[in-house]
Protein backbone atom coordinates (compact mmCIF):
# COMPACT_ATOMS: atom_id res chain seq x y z
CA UNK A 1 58.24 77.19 140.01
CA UNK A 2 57.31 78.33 143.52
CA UNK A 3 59.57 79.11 146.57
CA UNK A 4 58.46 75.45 148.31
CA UNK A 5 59.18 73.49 145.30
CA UNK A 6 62.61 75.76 144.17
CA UNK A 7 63.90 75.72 147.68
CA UNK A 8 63.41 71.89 148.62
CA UNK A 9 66.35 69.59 148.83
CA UNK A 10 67.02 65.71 148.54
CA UNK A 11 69.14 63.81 150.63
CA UNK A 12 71.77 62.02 148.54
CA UNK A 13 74.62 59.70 149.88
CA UNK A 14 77.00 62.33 151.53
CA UNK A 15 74.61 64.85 151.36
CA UNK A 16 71.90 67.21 149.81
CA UNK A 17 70.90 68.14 146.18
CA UNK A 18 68.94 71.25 145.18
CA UNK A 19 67.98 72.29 141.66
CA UNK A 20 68.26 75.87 140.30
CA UNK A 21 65.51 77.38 138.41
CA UNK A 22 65.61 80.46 135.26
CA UNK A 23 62.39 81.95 137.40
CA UNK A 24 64.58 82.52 140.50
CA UNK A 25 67.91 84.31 139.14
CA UNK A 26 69.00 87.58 140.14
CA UNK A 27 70.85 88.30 136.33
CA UNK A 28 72.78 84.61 135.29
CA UNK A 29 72.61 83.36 138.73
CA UNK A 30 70.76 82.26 141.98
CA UNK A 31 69.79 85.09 144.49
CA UNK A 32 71.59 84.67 147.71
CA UNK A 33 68.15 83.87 149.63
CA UNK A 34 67.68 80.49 147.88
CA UNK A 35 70.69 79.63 148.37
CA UNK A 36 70.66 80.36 152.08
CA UNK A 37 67.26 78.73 151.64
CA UNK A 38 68.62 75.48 150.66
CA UNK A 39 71.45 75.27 153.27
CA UNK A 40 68.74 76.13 156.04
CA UNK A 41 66.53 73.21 154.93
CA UNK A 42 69.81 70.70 154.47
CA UNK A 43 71.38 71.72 157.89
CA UNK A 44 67.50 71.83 159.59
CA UNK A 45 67.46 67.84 158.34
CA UNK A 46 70.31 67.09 159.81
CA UNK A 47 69.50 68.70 163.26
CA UNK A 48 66.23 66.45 162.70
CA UNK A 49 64.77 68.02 165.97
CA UNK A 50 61.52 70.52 165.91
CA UNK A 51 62.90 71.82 169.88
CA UNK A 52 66.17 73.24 168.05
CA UNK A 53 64.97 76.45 166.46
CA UNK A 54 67.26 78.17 163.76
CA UNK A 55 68.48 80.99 165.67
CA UNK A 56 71.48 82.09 163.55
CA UNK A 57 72.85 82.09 160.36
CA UNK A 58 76.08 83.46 158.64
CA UNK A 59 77.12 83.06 154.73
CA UNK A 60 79.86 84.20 152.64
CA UNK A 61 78.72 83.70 149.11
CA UNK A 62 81.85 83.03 147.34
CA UNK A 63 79.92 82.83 143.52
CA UNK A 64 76.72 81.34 142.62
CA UNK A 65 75.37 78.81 139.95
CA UNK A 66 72.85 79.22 137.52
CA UNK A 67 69.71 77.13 136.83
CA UNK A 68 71.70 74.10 137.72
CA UNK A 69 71.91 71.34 139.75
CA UNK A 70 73.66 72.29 143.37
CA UNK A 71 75.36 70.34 145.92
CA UNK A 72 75.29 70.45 149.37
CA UNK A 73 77.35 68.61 152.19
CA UNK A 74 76.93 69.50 155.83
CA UNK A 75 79.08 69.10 158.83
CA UNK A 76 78.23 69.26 162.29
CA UNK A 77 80.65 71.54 163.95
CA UNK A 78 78.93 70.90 167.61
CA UNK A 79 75.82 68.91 168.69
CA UNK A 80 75.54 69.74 172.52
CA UNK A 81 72.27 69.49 174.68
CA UNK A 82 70.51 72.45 173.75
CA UNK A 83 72.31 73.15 170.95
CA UNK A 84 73.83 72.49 167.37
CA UNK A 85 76.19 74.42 165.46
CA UNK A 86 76.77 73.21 161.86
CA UNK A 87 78.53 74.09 158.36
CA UNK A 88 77.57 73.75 155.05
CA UNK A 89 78.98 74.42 152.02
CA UNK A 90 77.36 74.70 148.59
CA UNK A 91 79.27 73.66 145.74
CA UNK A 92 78.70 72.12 141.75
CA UNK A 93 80.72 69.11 143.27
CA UNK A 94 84.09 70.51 142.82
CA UNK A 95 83.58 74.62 142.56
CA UNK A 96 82.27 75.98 145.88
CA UNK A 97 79.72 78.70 145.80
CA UNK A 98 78.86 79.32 149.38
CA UNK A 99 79.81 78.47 153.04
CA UNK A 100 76.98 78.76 155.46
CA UNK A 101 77.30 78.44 159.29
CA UNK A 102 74.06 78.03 161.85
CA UNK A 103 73.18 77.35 165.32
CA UNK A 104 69.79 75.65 166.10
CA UNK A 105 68.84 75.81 169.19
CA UNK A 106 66.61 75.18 171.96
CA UNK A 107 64.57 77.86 174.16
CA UNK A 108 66.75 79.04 177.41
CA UNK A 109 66.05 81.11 180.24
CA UNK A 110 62.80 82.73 178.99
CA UNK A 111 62.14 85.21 182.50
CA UNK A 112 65.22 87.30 180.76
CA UNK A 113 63.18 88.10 177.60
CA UNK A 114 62.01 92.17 176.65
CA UNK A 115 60.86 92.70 173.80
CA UNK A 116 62.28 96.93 172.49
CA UNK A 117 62.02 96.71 168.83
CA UNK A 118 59.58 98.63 166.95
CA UNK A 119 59.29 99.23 163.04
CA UNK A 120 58.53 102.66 161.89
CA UNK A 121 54.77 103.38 160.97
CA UNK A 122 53.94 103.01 157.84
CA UNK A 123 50.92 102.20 155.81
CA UNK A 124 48.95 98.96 156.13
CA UNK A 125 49.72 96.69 153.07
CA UNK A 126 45.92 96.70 152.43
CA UNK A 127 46.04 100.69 151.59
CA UNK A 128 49.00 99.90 148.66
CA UNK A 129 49.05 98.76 145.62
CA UNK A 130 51.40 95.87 144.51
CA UNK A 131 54.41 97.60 142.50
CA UNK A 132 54.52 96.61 138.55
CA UNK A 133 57.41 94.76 137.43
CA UNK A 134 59.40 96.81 135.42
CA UNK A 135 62.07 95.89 132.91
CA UNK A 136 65.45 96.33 135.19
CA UNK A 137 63.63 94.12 137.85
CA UNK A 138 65.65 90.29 138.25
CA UNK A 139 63.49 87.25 137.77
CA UNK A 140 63.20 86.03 141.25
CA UNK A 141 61.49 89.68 142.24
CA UNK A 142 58.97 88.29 140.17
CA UNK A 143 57.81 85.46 142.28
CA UNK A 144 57.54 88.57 144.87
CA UNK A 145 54.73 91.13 145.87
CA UNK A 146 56.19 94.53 146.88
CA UNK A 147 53.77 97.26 148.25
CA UNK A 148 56.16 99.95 148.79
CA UNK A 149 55.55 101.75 152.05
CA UNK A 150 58.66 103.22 153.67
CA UNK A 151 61.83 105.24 152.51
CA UNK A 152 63.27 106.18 149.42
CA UNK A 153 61.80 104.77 146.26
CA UNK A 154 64.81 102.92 144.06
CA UNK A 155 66.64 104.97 141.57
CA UNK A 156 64.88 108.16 143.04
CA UNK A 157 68.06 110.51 144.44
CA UNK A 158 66.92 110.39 147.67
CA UNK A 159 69.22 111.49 150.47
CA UNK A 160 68.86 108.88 152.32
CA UNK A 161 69.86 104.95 152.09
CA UNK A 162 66.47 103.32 153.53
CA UNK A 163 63.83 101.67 152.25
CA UNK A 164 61.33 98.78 152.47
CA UNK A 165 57.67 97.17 151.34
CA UNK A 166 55.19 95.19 152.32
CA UNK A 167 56.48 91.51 150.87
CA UNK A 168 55.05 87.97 150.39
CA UNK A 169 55.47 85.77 147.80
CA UNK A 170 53.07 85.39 144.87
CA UNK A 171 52.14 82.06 144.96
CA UNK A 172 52.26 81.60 149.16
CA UNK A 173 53.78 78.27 150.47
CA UNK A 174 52.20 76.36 153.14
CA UNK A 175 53.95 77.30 156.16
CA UNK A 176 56.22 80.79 157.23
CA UNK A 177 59.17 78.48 157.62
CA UNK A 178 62.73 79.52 158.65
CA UNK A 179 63.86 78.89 154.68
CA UNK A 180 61.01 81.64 154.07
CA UNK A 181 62.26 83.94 156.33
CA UNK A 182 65.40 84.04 155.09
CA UNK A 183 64.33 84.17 151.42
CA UNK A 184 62.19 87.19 152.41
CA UNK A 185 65.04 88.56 154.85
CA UNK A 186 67.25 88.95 151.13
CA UNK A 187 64.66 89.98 148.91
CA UNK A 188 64.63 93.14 149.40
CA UNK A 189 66.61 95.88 146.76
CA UNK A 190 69.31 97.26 148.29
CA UNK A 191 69.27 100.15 150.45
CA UNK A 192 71.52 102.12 148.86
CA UNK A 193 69.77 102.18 145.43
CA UNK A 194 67.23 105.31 146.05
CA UNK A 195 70.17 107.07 146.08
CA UNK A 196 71.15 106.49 143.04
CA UNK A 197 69.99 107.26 139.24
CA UNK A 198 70.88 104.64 137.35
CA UNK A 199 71.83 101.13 138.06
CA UNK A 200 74.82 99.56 138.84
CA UNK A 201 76.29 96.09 139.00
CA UNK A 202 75.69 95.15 142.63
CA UNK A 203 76.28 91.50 144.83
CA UNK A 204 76.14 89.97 148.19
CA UNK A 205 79.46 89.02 149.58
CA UNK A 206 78.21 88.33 153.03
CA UNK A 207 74.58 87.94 154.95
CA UNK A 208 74.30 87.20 158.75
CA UNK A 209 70.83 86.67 160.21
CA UNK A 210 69.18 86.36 163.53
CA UNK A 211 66.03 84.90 163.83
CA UNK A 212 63.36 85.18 166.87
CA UNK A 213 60.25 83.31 167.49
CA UNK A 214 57.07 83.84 165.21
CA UNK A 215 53.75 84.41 166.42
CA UNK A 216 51.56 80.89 165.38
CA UNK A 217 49.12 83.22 163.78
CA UNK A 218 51.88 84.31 160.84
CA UNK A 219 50.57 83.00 157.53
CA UNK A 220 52.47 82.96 154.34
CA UNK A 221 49.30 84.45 152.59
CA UNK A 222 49.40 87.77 154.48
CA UNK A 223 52.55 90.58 153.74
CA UNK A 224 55.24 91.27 156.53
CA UNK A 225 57.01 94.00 156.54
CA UNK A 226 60.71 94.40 154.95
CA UNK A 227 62.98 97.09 155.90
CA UNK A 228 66.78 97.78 154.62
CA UNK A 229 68.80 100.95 155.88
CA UNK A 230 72.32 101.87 154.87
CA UNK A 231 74.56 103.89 157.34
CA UNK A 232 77.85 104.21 155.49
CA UNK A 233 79.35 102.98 151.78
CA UNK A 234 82.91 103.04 151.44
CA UNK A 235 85.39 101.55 149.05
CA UNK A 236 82.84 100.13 147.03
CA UNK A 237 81.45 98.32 149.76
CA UNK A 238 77.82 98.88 151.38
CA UNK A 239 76.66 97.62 154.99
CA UNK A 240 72.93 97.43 155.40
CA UNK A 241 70.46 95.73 157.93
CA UNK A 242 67.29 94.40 156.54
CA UNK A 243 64.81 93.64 159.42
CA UNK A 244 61.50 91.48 158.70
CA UNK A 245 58.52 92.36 161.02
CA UNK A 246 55.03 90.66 161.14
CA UNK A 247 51.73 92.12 160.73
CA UNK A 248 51.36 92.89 164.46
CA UNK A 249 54.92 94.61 164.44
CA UNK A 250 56.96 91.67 166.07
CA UNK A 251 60.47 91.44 164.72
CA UNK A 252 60.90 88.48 162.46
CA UNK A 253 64.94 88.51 161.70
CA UNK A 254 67.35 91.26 161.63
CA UNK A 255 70.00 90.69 159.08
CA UNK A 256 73.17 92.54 158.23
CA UNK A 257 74.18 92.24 154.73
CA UNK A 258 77.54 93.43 152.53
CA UNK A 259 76.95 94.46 149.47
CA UNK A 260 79.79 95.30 146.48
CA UNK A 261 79.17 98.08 144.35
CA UNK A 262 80.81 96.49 141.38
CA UNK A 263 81.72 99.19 139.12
C-alpha cells in the first residue's frame, strides 16, 4: 500500500478513521510518522483553509495499534484570524494511542525573515546507491529509499551519534505534502544506533516538529536530505533532532525526537 493511500483518512460522524497496514509497521505496530501523518491530514480538514500552513506539531505517543482500524477525533483548541491551534487524539475508540497538538497558520511579517541554516556537504543522491534491505530492517523502511551519505553507518561503533541519507519514498505520491514531511521527518533510524553493535528495543515517546515553507519546485520523485544527531543519552532516554532539507539545501522541518532505549 503506498504512503497516499496508508496515510488518508475519512471523515466519520465525530470524527476521522484511518486504516493500519502490515507494510507500514515498525515490529507489531504503526511507526510514529503515520500516525502523525494521519492526525496532520484530520486536523488540516478541519482547518479547511490552504492560507493556514502547518507550522507546528507536537505528539506524545502513548502506544500504537497494529494493522487496524484507528480513530481520530479533533478539537479546536483556538481558531483566531491568522491562526488555529488544535488537538487530536488517536485512539481504537476507547484505548488512546496518541495526542497530537498543531498550529496552522497564516504568513506574518515576512521583512523579518533570514534564512542561517545550512546542511553539511555531502554527496549528491545521484552518486549513491540505494541501501539493500536487510533482515533487522522494519516493514515501513521498506516503502523507503535510503542512499546513505552522512555520519555513522548503523550498528557500526562509531563515536559519534549522527547520521542521515538521501530519502524518498518508493512508490512517490503526488504532492510533497505536510503529512509527507512528517512521515519523512520520522523515518529516519535513530541517531544513536551507529554507536552501537547490536540492536536494541527502541521507541518514540515524544516528536515535536517545525515546519517552514517549501520551494514549489520540491517533487516527491526526487530525494531530500534526512539528518538525525544525538547530543546526550541518559537514563535510557535519547534526545535527537532530525532535520529534512531539499535538494537545493533549504530546510524542510527540524524535529526533536525522544527516544527510549528499552532494555
Amino acid at each position: 500500500m503506498s504512503f497516499a493511500d496508508v496515510s488518508a483518512v475519512t471523515a466519520i460522524e465525530g470524527g476521522f478513521t484511518a486504516q493500519g497496514d502490515p507494510a507500514w509497521l515498525q515490529g507489531r505496530f504503526v511507526y510514529g510518522g503515520l500516525m502523525m501523518a494521519w492526525a496532520v491530514r484530520a486536523m488540516a480538514a478541519v482547518v479547511d483553509d490552504p492560507a493556514r500552513a502547518l507550522r507546528t506539531l507536537q505528539a506524545e505517543l502513548l502506544t500504537s495499534p497494529g494493522a487496524e482500524a484507528v480513530f481520530l477525533s479533533v478539537r479546536v483548541l483556538r481558531r483566531g484570524r491568522s491562526a488555529t491551534q488544535l488537538c487530536a487524539e488517536l485512539s481504537d475508540g476507547q484505548r488512546p494511542f496518541a495526542m497530537v497538538t498543531a498550529t496552522f497558520a497564516e504568513p506574518r511579517a515576512r521583512d523579518a525573515d533570514f534564512d542561517q541554516a545550512a546542511p553539511p556537504e555531502v554527496p549528491a543522491a545521484d552518486q549513491l546507491i540505494v541501501l539493500p534491505h536487510f533482515p533487522m530492517m522494519p516493514a515501513f523502511a521498506k516503502n523507503f529509499e535510503f542512499r546513505f551519505a552522512w555520519g555513522g553507518a548503523p550498528l557500526s561503533q562509531a563515536e559519534r551519534a549522527e547520521t542521515g541519507a538521501w530519502v524518498r519514498l518508493a512508490e512517490p505520491p503526488p504532492v510533497f505534502d505536510d503529512a509527507l514531511v512528517i512521515g519523512t521527518l520520522d523515518a529516519i533510524w535513530p541517531a544513536f544506533l551507529p554507536r552501537l553493535a547490536a540492536m536494541r528495543p527502541i521507541g518514540t515517546v515524544s516528536f515535536a516538529a517545525h515546519l517552514f515553507p517549501r520551494s514549489p519546485a520540491l517533487t516527491p520523485e526526487v530525494p531530500v536530505l534526512l539528518l538525525a544527531d544525538a547530543q546526550r543519552t541518559a537514563d535510557g532516554y535519547c534526545s535527537q533532532e532530525n532535520t529534512l532539507w531539499g535538494p537545493d539545501g533549504s530546510l524542510i522541518a527540524r524535529g526533536i525526537q525522544l527516544v527510549a532505549i528499552v532494555k
